[in-house]
Protein backbone atom coordinates (compact mmCIF):
# COMPACT_ATOMS: atom_id res chain seq x y z
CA UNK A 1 -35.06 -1.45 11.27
CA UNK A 2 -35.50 0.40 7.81
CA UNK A 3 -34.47 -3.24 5.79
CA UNK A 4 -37.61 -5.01 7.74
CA UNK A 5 -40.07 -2.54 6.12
CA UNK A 6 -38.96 -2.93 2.20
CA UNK A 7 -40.07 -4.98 0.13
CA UNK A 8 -38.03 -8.45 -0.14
CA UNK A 9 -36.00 -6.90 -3.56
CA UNK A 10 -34.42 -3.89 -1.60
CA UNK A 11 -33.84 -6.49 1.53
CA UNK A 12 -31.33 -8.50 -1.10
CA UNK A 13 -29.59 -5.71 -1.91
CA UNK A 14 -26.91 -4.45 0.75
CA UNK A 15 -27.38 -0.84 -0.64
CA UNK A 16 -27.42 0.61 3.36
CA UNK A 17 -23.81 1.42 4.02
CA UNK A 18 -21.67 0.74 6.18
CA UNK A 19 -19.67 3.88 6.18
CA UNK A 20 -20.39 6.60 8.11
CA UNK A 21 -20.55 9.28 6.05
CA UNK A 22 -21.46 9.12 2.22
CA UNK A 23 -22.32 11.95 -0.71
CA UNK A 24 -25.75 13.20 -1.67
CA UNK A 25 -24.74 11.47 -5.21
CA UNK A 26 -23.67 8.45 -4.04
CA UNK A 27 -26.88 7.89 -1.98
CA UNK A 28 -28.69 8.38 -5.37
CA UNK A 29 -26.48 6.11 -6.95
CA UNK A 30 -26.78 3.31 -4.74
CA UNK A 31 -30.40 3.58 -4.53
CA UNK A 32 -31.21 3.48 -8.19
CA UNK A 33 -29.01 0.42 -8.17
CA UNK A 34 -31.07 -1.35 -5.84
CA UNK A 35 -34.54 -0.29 -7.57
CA UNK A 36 -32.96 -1.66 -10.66
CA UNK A 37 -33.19 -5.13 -9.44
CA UNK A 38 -36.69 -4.89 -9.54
CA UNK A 39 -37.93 -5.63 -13.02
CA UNK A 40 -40.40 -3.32 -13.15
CA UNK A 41 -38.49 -0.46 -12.75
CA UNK A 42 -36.84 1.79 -15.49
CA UNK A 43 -34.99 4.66 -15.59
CA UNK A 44 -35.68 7.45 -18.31
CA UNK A 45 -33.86 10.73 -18.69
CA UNK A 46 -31.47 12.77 -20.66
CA UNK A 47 -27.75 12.10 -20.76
CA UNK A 48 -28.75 9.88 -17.99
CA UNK A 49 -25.80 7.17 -19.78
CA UNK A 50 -22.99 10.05 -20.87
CA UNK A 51 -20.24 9.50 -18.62
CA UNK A 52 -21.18 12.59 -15.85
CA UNK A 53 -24.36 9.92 -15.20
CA UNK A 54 -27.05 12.77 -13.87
CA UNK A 55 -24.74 14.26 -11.54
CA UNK A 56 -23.19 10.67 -11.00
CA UNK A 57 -25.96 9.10 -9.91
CA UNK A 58 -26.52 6.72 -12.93
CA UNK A 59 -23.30 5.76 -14.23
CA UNK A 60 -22.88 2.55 -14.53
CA UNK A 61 -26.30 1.42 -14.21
CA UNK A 62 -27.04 1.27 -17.93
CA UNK A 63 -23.96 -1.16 -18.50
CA UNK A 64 -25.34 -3.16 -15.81
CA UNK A 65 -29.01 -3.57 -16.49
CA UNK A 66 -29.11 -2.64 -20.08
CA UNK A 67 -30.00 0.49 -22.03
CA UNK A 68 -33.60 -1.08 -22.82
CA UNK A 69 -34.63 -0.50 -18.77
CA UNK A 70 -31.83 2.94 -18.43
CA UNK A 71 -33.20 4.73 -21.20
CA UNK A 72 -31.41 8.29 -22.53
CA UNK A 73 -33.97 10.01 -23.74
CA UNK A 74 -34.31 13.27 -26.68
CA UNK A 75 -35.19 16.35 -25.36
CA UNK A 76 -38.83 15.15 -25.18
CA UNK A 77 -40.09 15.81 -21.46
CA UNK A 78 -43.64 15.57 -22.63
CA UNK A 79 -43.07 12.57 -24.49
CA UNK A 80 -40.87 10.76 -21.99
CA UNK A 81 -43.48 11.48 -18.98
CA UNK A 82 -46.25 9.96 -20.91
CA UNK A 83 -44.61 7.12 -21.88
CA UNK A 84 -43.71 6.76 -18.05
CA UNK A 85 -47.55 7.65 -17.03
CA UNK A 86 -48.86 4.45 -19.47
CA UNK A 87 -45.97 2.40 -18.13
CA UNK A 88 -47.29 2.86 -14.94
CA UNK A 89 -50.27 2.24 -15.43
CA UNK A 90 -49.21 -1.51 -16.89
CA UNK A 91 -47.75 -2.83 -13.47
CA UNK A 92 -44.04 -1.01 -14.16
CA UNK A 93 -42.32 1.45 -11.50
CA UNK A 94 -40.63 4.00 -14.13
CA UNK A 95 -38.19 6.82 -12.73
CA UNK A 96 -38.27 9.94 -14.55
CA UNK A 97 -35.35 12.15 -14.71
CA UNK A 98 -36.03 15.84 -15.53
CA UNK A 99 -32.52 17.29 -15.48
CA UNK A 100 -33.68 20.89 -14.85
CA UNK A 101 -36.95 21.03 -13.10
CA UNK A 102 -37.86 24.24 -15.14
CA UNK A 103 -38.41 22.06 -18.14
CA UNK A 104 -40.51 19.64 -16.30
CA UNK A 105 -43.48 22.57 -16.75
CA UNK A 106 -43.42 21.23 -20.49
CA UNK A 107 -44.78 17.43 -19.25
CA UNK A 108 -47.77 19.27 -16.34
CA UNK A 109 -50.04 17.74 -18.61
CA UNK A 110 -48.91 14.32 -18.50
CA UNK A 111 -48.35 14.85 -14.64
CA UNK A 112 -51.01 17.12 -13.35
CA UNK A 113 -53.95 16.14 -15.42
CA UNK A 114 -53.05 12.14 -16.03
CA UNK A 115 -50.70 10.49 -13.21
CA UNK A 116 -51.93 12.83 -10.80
CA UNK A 117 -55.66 12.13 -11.06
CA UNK A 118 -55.93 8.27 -12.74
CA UNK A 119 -56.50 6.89 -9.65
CA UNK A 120 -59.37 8.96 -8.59
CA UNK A 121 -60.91 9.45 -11.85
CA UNK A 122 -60.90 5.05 -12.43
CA UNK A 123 -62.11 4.39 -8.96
CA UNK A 124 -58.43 3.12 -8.09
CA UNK A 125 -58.22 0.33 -11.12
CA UNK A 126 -54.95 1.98 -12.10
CA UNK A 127 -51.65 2.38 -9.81
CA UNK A 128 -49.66 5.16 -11.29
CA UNK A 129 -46.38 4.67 -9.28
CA UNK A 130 -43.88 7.10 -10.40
CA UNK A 131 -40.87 8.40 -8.86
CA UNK A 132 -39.88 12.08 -11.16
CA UNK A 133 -36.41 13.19 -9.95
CA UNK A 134 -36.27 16.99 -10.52
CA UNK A 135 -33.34 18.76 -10.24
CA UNK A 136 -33.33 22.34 -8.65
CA UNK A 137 -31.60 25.14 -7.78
CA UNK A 138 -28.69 27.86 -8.99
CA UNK A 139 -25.55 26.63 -9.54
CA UNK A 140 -22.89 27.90 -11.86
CA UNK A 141 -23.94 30.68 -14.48
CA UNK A 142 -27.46 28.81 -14.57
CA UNK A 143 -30.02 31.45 -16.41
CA UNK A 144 -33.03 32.60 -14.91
CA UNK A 145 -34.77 29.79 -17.03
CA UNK A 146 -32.79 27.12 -15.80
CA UNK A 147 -32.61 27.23 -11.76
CA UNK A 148 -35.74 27.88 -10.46
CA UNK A 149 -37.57 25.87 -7.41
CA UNK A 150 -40.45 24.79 -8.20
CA UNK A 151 -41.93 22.90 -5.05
CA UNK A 152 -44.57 25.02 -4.44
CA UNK A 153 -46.57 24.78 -7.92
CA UNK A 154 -46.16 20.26 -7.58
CA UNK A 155 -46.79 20.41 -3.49
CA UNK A 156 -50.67 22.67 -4.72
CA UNK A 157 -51.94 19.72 -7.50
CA UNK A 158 -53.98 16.81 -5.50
CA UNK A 159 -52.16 12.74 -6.31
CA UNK A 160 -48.53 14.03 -5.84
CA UNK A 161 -46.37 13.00 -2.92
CA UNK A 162 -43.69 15.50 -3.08
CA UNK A 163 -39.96 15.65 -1.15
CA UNK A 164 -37.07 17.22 -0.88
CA UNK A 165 -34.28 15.55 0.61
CA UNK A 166 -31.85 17.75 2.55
CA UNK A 167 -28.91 15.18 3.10
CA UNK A 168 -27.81 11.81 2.15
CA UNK A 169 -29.89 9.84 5.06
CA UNK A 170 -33.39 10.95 3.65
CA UNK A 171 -32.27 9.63 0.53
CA UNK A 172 -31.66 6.17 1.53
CA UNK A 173 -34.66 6.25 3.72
CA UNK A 174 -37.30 8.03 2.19
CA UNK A 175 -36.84 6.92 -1.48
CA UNK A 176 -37.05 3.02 -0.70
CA UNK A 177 -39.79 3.67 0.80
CA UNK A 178 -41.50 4.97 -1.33
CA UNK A 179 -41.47 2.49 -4.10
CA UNK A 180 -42.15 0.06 -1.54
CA UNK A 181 -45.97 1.54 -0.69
CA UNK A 182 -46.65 4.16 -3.42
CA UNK A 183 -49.29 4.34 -5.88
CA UNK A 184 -49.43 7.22 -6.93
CA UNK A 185 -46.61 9.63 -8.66
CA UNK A 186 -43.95 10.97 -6.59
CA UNK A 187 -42.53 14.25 -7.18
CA UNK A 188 -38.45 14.75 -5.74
CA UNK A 189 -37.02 18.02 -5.96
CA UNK A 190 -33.36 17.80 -5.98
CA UNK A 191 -31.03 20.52 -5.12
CA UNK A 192 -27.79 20.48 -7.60
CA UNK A 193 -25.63 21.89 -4.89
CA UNK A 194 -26.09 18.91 -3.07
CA UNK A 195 -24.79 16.09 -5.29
CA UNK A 196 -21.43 17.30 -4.13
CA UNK A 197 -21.65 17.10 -0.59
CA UNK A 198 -21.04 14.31 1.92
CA UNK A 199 -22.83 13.55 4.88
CA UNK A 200 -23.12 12.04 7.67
CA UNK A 201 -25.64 8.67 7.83
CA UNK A 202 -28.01 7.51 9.96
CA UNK A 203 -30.76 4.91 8.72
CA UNK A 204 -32.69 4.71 11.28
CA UNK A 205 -34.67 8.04 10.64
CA UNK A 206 -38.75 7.45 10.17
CA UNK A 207 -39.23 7.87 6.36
CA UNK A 208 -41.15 10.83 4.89
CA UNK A 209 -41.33 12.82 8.77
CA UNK A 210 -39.93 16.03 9.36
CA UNK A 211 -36.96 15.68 11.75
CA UNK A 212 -35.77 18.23 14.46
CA UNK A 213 -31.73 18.39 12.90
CA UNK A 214 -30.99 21.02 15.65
CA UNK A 215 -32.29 21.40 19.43
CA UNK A 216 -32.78 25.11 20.71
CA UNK A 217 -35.35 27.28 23.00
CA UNK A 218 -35.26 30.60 21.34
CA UNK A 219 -36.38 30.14 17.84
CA UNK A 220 -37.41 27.54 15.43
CA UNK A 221 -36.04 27.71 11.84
CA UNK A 222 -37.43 25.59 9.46
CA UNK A 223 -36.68 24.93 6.23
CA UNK A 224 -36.31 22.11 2.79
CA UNK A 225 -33.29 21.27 0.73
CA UNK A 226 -30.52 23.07 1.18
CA UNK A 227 -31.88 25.72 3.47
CA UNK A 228 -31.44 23.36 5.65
CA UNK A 229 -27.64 23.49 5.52
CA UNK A 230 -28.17 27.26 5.58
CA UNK A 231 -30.41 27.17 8.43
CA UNK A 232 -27.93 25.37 10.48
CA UNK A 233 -25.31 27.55 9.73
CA UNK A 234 -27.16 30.91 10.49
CA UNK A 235 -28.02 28.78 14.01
CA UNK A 236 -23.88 28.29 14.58
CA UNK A 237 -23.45 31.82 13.90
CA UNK A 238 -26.21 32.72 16.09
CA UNK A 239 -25.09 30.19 18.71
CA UNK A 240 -24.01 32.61 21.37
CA UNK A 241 -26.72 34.83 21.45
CA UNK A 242 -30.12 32.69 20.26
CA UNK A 243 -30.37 29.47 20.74
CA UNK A 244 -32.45 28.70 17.32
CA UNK A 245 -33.97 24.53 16.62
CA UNK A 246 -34.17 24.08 13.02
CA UNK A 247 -36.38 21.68 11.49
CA UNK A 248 -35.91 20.03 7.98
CA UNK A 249 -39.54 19.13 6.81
CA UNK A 250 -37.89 17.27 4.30
């Protein structure tokens, strides 16, 4: 069972559901609830305590734990990820919030050439564990500068562990998880047309594995994110005539 492998924090905290379906937000939600009753983690973002809560997966939690550990940053994404990078680094678990993932290119130094390579370069004396939620994708008259995926420039730099979960499940799986064995930064790419969505939830997925979401002979699509609601759907339409699998490698 997923609760036997966390860490005795997340086992307090009933955050699994026990509904059977729940939204992509929600799952965030509830999960940065329950890392927030581990004192060493802290949120930092922007407008991550204005009442939309990043997509509603915040509010609340600054009223609850106190804006010194949910932390609304400037527009600063260098400054915020370095300040996350020598938390780190001091025994804390921050979670960085880059509301546009575009904008996370102006912290690569903080990422690529600190978090990403401290424990190599000091012969693992330093942890870095951070968890930087990115946020992805078009959306509503997003500019060019604004909704681009980045996954392939984080997945090519050595140190990152990088995801991207496709539905609310992974999220409840693969992000406790995480924090519960990770030392080194974590890299989530986030797709905003996903917030919105509700699925439906199984917890007893393996963590961080690519999953077959959709049997077939013919073909196999795979895909990440939300092409993973877009693969299924070309394999409905496609139903009659190819039988397509579809893998999300999550």
């Amino acid at each position: 069972m997923l609760l036997q492998r966390l860490p005795l924090f997340l086992q307090k905290v009933s955050f699994i559901p026990m509904s059977e379906t729940m939204y992509y937000s929600e799952a965030l939600h509830r999960v940065m609830e329950a890392f927030l009753e581990d004192p060493r983690v802290i949120l930092l973002g922007q407008n991550i305590n204005d009442h939309k809560g990043m997509f509603g997966t915040t509010i609340g939690l600054a009223e609850r734990f106190g804006e010194d550990r949910v932390i609304d940053v400037p527009i600063c994404e260098e400054a915020m990820t370095g300040l996350a990078v020598g938390a780190a680094t001091q025994g804390l678990f921050p979670v960085v919030i880059h509301i546009r993932n575009d904008f996370a290119l102006l912290s690569m130094n903080q990422l690529v050439n600190l978090a990403s390579k401290f424990r190599y370069m000091f012969g693992g004396a330093f942890d870095v564990p951070i968890l930087v939620r990115m946020v992805i994708g078009r959306s509503w008259g997003q500019g060019a500068q604004h909704s681009q995926s980045l996954q392939a420039v984080f997945s090519h730099f050595p140190g990152f562990t990088v995801i991207m979960p496709s539905n609310a499940s992974s999220v409840l799986v693969d992000y406790p998880y995480l924090l519960s064995c990770s030392k080194g930064p974590i890299i989530s790419l986030e797709h905003r047309l996903l917030y919105g969505l509700e699925f439906a939830i199984d917890t007893n997925i393996e963590p961080l594995k690519a999953r077959v979401v959709r049997e077939g002979k013919d073909i196999t699509l795979v895909a990440t994110s939300v092409m993973v609601l877009e693969a299924l759907r070309a394999a409905d339409f496609l139903r009659n005539s190819i039988s397509c699998e579809v893998v999300d490698l999550n």
